[in-house]
PDB file of N, CA and C in Angstrom:
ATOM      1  N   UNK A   1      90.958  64.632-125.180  1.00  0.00           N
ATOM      2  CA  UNK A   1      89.840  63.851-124.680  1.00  0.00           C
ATOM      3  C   UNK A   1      88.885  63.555-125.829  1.00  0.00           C
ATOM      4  N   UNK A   2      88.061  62.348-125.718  1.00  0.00           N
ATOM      5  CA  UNK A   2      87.577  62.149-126.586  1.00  0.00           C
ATOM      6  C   UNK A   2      86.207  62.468-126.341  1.00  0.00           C
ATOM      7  N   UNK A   3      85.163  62.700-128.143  1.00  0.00           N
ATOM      8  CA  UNK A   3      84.052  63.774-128.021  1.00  0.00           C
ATOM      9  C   UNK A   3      83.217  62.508-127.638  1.00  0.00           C
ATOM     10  N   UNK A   4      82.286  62.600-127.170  1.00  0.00           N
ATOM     11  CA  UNK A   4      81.394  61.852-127.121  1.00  0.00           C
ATOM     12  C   UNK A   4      79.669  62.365-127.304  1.00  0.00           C
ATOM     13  N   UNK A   5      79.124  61.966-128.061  1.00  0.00           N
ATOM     14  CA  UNK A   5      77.965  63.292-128.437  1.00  0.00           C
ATOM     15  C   UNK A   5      76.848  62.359-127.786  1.00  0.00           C
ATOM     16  N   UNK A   6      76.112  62.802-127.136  1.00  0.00           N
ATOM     17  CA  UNK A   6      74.843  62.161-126.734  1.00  0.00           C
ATOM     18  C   UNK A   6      73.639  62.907-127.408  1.00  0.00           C
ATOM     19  N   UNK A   7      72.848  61.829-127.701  1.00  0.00           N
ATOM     20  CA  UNK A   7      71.692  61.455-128.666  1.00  0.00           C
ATOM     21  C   UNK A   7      70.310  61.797-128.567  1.00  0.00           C
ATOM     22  N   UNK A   8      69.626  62.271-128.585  1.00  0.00           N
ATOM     23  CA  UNK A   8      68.506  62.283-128.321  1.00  0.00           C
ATOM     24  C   UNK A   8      67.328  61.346-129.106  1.00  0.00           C
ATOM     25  N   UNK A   9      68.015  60.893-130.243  1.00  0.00           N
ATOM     26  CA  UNK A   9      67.264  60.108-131.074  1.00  0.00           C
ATOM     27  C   UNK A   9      68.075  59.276-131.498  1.00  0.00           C
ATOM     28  N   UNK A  10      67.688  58.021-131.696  1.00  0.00           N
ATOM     29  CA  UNK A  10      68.673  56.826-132.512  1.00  0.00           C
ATOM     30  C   UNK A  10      69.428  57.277-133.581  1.00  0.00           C
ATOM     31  N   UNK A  11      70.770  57.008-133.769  1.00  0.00           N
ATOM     32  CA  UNK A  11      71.835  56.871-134.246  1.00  0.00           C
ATOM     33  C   UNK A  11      72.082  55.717-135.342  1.00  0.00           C
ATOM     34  N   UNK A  12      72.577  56.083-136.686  1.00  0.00           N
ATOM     35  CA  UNK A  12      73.666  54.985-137.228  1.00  0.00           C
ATOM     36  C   UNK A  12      74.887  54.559-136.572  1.00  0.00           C
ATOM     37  N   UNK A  13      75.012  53.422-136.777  1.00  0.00           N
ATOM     38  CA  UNK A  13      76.078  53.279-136.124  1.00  0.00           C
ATOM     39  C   UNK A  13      77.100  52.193-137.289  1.00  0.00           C
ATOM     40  N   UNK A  14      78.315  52.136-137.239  1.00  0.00           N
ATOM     41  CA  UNK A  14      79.367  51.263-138.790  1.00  0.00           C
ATOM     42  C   UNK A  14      79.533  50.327-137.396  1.00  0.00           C
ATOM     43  N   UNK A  15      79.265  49.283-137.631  1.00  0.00           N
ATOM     44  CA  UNK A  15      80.438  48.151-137.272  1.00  0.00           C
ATOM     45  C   UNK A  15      80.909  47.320-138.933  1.00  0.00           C
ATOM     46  N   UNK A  16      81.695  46.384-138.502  1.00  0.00           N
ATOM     47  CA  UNK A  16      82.651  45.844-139.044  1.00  0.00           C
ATOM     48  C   UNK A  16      81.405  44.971-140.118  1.00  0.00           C
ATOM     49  N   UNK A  17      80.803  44.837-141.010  1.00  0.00           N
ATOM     50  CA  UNK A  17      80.491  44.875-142.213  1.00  0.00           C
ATOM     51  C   UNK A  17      79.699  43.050-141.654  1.00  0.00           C
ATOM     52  N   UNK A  18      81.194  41.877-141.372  1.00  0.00           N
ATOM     53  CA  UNK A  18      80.713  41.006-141.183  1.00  0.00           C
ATOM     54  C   UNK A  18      80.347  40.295-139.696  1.00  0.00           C
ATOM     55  N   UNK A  19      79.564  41.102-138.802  1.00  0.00           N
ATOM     56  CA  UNK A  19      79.421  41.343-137.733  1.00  0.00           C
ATOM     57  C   UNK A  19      77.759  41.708-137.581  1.00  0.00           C
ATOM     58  N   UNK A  20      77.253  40.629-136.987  1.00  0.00           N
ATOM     59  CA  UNK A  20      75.699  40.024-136.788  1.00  0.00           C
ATOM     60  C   UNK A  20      75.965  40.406-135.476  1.00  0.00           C
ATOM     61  N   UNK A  21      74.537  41.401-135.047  1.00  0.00           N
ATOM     62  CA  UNK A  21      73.928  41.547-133.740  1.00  0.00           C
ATOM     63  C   UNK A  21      73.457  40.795-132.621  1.00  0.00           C
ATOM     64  N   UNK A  22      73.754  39.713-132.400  1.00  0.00           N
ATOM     65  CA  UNK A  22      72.425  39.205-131.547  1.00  0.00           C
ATOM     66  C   UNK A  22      71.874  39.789-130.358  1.00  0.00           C
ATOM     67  N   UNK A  23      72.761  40.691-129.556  1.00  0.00           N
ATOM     68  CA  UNK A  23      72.172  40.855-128.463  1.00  0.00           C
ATOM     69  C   UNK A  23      72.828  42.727-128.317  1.00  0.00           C
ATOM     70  N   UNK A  24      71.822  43.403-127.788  1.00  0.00           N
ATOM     71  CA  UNK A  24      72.331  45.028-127.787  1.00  0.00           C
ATOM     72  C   UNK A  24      71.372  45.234-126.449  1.00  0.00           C
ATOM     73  N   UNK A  25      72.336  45.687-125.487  1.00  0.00           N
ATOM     74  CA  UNK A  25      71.818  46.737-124.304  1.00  0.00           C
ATOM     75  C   UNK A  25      72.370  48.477-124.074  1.00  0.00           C
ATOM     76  N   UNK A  26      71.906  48.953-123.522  1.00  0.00           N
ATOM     77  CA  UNK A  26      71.952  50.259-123.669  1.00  0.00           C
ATOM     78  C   UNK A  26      71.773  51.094-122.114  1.00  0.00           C
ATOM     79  N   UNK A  27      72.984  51.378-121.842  1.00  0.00           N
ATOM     80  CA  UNK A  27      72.751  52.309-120.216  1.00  0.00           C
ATOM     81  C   UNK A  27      72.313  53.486-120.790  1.00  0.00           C
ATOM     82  N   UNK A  28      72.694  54.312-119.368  1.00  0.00           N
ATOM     83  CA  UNK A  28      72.446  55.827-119.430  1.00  0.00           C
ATOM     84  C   UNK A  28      73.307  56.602-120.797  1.00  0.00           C
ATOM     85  N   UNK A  29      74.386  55.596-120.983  1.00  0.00           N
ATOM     86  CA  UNK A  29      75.623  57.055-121.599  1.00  0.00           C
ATOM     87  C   UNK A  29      76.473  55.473-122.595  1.00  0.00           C
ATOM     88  N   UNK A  30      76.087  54.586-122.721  1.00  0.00           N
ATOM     89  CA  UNK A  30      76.958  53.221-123.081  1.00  0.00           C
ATOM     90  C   UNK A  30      76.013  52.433-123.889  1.00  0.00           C
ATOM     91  N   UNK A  31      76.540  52.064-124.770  1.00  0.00           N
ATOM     92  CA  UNK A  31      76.201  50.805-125.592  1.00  0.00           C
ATOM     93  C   UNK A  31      76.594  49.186-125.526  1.00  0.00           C
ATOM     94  N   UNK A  32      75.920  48.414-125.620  1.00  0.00           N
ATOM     95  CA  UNK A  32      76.778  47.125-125.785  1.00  0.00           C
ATOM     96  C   UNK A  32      76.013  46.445-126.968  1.00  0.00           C
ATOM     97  N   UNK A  33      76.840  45.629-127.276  1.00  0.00           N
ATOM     98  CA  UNK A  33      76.490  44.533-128.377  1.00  0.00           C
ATOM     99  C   UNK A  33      77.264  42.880-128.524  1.00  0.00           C
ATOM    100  N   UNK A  34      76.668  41.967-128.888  1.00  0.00           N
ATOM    101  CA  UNK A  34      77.204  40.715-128.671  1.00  0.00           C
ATOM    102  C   UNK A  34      76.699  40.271-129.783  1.00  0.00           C
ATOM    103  N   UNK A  35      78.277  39.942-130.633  1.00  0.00           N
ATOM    104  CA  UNK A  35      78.108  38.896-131.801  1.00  0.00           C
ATOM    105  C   UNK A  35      77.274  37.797-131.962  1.00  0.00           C
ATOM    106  N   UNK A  36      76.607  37.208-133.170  1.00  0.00           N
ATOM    107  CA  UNK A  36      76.262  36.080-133.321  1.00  0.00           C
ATOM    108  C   UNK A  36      76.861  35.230-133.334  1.00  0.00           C
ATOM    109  N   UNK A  37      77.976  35.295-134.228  1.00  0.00           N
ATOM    110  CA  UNK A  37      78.885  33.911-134.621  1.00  0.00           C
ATOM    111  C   UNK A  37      79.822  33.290-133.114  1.00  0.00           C
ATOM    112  N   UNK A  38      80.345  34.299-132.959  1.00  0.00           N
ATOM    113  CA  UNK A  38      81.445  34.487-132.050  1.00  0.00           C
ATOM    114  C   UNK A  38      81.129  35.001-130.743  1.00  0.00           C
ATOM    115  N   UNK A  39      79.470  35.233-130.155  1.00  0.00           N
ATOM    116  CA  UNK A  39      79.662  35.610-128.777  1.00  0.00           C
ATOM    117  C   UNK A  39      81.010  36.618-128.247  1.00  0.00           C
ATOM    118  N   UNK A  40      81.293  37.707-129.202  1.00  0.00           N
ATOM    119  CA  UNK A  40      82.001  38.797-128.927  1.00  0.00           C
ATOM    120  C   UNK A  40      81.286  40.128-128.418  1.00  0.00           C
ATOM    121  N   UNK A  41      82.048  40.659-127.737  1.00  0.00           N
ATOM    122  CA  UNK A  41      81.454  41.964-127.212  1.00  0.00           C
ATOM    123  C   UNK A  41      81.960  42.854-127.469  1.00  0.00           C
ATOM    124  N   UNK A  42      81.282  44.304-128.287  1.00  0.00           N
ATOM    125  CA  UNK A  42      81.733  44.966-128.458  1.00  0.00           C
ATOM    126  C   UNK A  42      80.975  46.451-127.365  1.00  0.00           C
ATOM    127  N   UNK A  43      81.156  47.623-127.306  1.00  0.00           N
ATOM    128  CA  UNK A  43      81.157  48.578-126.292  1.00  0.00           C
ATOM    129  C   UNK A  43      81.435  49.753-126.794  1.00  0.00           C
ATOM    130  N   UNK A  44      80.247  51.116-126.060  1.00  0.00           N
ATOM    131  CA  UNK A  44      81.257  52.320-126.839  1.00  0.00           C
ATOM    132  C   UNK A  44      80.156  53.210-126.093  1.00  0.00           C
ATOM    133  N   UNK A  45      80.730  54.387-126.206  1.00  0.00           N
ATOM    134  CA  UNK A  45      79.780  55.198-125.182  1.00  0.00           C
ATOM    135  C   UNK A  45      80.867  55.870-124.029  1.00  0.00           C
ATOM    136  N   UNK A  46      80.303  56.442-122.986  1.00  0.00           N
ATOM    137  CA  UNK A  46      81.026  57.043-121.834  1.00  0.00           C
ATOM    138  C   UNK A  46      81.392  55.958-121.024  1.00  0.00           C
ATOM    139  N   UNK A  47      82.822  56.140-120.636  1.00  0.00           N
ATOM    140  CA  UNK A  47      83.464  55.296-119.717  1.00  0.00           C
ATOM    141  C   UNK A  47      84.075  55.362-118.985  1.00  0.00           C
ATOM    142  N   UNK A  48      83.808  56.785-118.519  1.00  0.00           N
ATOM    143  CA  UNK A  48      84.201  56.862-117.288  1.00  0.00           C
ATOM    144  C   UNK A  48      84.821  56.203-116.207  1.00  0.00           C
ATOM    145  N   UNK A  49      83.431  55.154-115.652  1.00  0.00           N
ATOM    146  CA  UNK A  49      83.561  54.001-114.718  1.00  0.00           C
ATOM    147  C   UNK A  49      84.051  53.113-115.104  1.00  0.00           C
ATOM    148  N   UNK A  50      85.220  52.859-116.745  1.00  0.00           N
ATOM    149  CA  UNK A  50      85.282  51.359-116.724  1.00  0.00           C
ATOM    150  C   UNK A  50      84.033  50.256-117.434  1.00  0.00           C
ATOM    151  N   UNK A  51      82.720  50.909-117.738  1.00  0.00           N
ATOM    152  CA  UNK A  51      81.943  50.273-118.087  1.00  0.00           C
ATOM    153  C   UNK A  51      81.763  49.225-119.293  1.00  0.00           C
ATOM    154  N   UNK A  52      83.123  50.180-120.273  1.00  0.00           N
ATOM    155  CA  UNK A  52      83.148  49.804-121.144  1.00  0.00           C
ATOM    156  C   UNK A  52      83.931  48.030-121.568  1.00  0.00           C
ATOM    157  N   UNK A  53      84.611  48.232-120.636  1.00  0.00           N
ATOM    158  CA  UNK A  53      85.561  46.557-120.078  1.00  0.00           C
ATOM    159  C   UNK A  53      87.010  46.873-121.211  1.00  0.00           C
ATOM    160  N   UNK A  54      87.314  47.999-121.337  1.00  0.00           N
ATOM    161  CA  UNK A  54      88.398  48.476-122.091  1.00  0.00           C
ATOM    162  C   UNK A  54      89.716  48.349-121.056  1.00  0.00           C
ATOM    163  N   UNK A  55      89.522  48.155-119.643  1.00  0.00           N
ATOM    164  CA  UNK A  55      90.634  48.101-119.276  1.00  0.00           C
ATOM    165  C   UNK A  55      90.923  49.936-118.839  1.00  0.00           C
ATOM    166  N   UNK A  56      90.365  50.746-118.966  1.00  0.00           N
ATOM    167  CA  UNK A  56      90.642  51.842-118.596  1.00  0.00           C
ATOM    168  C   UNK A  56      89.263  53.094-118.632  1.00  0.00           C
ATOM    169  N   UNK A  57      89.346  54.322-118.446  1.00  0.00           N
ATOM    170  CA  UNK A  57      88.165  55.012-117.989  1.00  0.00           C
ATOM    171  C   UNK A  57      88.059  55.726-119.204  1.00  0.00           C
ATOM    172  N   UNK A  58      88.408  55.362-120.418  1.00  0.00           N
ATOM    173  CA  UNK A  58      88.247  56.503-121.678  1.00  0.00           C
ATOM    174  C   UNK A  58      86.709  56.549-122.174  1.00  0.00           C
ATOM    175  N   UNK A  59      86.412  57.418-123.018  1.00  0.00           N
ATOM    176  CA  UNK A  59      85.061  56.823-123.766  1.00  0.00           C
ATOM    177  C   UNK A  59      85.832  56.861-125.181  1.00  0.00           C
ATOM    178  N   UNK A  60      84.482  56.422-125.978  1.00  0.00           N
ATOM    179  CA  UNK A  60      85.019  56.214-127.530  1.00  0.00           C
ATOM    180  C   UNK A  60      83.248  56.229-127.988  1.00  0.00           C
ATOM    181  N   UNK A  61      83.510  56.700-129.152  1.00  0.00           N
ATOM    182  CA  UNK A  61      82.432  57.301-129.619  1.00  0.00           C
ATOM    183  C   UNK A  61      82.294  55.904-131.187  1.00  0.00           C
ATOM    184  N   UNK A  62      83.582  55.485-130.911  1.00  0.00           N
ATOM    185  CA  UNK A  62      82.890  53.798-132.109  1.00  0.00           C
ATOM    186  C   UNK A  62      83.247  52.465-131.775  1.00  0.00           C
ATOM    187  N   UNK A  63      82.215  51.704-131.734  1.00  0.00           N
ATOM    188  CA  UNK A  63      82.393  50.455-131.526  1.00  0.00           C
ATOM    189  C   UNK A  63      83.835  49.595-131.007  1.00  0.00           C
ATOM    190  N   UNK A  64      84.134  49.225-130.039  1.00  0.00           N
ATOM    191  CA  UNK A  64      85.428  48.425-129.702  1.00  0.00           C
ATOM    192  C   UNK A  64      84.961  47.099-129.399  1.00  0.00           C
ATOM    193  N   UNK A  65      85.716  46.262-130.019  1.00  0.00           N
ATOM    194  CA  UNK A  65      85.805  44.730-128.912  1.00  0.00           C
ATOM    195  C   UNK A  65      86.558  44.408-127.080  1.00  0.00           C
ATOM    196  N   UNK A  66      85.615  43.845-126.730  1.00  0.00           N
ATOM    197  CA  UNK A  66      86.470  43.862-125.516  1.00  0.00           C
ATOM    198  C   UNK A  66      87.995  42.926-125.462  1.00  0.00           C
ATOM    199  N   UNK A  67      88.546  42.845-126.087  1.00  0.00           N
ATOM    200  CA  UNK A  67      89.931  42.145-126.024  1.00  0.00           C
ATOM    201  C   UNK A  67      90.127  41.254-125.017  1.00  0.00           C
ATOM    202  N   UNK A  68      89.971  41.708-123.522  1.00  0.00           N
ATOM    203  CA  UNK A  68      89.988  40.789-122.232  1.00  0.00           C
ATOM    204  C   UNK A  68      89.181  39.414-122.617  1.00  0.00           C
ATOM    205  N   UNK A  69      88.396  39.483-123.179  1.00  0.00           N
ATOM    206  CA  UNK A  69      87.247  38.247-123.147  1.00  0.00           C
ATOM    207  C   UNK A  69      87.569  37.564-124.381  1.00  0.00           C
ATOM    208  N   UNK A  70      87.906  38.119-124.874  1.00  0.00           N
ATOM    209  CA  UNK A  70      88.750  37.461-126.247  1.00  0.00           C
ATOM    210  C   UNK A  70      90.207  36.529-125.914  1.00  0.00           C
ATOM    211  N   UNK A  71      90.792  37.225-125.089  1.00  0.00           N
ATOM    212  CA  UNK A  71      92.088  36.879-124.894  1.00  0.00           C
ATOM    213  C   UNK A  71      91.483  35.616-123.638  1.00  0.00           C
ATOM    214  N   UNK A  72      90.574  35.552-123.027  1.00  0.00           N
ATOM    215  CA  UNK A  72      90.555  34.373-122.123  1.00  0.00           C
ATOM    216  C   UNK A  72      89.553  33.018-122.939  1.00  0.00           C
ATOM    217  N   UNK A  73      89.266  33.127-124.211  1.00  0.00           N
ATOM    218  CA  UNK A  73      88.398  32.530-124.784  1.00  0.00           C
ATOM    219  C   UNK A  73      86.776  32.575-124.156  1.00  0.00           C
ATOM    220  N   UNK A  74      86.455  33.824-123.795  1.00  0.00           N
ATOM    221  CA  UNK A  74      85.054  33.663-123.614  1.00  0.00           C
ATOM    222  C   UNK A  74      84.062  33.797-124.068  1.00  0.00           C
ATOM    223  N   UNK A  75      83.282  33.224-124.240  1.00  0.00           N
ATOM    224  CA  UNK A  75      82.282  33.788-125.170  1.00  0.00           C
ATOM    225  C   UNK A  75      81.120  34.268-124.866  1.00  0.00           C
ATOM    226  N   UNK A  76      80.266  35.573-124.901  1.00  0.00           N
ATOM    227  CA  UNK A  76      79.556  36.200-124.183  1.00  0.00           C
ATOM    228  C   UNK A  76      78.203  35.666-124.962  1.00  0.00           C
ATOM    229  N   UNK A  77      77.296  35.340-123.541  1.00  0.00           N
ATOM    230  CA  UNK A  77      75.847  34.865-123.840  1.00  0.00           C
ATOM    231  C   UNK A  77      74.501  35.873-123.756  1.00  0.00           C
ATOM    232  N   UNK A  78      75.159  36.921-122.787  1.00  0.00           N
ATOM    233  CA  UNK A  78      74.323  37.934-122.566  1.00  0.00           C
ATOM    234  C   UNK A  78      74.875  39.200-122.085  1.00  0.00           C
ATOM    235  N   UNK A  79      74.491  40.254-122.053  1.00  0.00           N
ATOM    236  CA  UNK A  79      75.017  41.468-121.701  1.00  0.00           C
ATOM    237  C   UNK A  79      73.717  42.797-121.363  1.00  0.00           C
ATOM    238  N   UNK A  80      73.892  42.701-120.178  1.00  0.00           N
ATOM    239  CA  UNK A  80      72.796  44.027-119.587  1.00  0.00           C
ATOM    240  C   UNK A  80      73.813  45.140-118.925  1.00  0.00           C
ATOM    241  N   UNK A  81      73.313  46.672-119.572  1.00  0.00           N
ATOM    242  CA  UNK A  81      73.983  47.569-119.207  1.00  0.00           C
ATOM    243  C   UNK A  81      72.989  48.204-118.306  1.00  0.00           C
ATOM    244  N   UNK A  82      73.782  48.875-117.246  1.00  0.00           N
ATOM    245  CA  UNK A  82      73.082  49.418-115.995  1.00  0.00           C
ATOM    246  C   UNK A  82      73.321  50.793-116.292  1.00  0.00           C
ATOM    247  N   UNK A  83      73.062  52.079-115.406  1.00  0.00           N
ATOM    248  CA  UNK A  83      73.414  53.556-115.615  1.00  0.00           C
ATOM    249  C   UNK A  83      74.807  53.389-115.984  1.00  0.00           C
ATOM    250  N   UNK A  84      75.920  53.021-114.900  1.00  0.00           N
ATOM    251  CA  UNK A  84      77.288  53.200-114.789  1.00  0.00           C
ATOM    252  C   UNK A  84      78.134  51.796-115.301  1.00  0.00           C
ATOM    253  N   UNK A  85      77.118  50.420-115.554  1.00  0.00           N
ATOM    254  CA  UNK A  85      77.967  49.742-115.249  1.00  0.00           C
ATOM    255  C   UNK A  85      77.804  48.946-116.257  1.00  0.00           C
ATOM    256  N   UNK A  86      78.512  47.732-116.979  1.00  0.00           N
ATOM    257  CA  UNK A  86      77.861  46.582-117.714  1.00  0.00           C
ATOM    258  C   UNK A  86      78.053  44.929-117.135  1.00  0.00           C
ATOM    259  N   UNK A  87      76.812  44.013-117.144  1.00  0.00           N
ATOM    260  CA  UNK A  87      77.215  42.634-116.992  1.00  0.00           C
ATOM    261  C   UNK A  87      77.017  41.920-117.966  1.00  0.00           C
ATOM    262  N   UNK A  88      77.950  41.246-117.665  1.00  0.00           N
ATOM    263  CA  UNK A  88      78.121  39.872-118.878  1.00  0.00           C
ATOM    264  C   UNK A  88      78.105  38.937-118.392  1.00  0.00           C
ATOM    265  N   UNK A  89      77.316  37.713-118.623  1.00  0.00           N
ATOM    266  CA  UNK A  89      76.905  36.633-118.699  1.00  0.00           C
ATOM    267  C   UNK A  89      77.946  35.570-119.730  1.00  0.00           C
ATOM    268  N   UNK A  90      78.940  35.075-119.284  1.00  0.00           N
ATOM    269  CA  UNK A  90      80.157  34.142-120.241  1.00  0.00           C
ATOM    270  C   UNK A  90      79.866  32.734-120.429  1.00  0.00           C
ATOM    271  N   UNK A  91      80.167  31.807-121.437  1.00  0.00           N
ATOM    272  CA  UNK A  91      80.541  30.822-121.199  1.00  0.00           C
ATOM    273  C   UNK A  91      82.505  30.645-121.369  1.00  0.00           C
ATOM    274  N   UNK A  92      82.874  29.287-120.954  1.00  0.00           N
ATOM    275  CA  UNK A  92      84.058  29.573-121.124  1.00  0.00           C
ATOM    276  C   UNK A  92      84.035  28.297-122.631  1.00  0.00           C
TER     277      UNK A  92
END
C-alpha cells in the first residue's frame, strides 16, 4: 500500500519541470492542479473514493495526470476539490 503522509504545513512538491500551474484546489486528503498550456489535470493525495479520476481507489503521494481526460481530448477549465470528491469543469 502506498504511504501517504499528511501535512500539517505546506509541502514542496516536483512536477514535471515544464508544467505551469494555473489552477490548484485542495480537499481534505487530495490535491488537484490544472495546466496552463494544455488544460491538463493532474491529482495526488488519498483516493480512496476515486477522487483522484485514476480510474481506481489507490492514493499516490506524487503528482499523476488524469489520462481519461487526455484520452477523450478534454481540456480542463476548472477544478474544485470537495472532502471526498473532485469536479471538473471541461471543455471538449
Amino acid at each position: 500500500a502506498a504511504f501517504i503522509s499528511i501535512q500539517a504545513f505546506p509541502a514542496l512538491l516536483d512536477l514535471p519541470q515544464e508544467l505551469e500551474v494555473r489552477v490548484v484546489s485542495c480537499g481534505s486528503r487530495h490535491t488537484a492542479v490544472v495546466t496552463r498550456e494544455y488544460g491538463e489535470l493532474y491529482t495526488w493525495g488519498w483516493g480512496k473514493y476515486g477522487q483522484l479520476g485514476h480510474g481506481n481507489s489507490l492514493s499516490s503521494d506524487r503528482a499523476r495526470r488524469v489520462e481519461l481526460l487526455v484520452a477523450k481530448g478534454l481540456r480542463v477549465e476548472e477544478v474544485v476539490c470537495g472532502p471526498w470528491t473532485t469536479y471538473v469543469r471541461v471543455l471538449e
